[in-house]
Protein backbone atom coordinates (compact mmCIF):
# COMPACT_ATOMS: atom_id res chain seq x y z
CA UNK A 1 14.65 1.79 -5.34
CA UNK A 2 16.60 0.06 -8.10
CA UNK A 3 17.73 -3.87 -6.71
CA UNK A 4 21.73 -3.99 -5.52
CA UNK A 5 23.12 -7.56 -6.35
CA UNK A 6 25.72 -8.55 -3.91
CA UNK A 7 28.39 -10.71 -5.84
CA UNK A 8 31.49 -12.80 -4.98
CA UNK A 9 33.85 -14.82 -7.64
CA UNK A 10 34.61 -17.99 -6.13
CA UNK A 11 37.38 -18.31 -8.79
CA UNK A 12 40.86 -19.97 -6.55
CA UNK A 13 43.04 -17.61 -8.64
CA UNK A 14 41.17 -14.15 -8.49
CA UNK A 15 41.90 -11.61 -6.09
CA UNK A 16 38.76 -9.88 -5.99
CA UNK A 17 36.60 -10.67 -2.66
CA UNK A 18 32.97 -9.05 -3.99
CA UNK A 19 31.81 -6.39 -5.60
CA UNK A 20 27.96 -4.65 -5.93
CA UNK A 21 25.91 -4.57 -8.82
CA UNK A 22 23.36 -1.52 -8.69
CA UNK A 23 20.63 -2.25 -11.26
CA UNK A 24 18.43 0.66 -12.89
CA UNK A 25 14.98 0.85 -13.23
CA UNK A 26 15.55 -0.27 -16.79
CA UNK A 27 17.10 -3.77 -16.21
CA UNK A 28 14.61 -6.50 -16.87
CA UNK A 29 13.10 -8.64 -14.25
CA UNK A 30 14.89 -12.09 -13.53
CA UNK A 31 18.24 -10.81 -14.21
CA UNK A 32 20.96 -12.49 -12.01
CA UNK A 33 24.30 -12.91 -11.45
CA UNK A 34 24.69 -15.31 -14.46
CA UNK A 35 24.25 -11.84 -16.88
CA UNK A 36 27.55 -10.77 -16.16
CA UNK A 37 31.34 -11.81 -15.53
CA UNK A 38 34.32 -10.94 -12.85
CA UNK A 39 35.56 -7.62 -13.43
CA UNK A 40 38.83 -9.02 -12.55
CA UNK A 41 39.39 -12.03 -13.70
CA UNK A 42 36.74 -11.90 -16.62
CA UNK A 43 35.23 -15.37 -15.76
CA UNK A 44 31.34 -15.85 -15.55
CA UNK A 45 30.77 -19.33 -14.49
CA UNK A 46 32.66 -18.02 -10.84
CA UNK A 47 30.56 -15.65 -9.62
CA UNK A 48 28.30 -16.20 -6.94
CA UNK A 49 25.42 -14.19 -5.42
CA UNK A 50 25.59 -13.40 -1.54
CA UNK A 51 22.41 -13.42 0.34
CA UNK A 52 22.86 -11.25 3.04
């Protein structure tokens, strides 16, 4: 089963709470949560991953 990345934004002004990232079998190994950006706010260096 393809990983799920579970990912807040920790930005003071973005409304979003967290969101999921499902991977595919096709995303290389050792990608994080540093690969991508908010979807709502569009900043990178905010988002966090949760360890659940």
């Amino acid at each position: 089963m393809p990983k799920t990345l579970e990912v807040v934004c920790r930005d003071q002004e973005c409304a979003l709470d967290m969101f999921e990232l499902h991977y595919t079998y096709d995303m290389p190994d050792g990608t994080g949560v540093e690969a991508f950006s908010c979807p709502y706010c569009g900043s990178a260096d905010s988002l966090e991953e949760i360890h659940v």
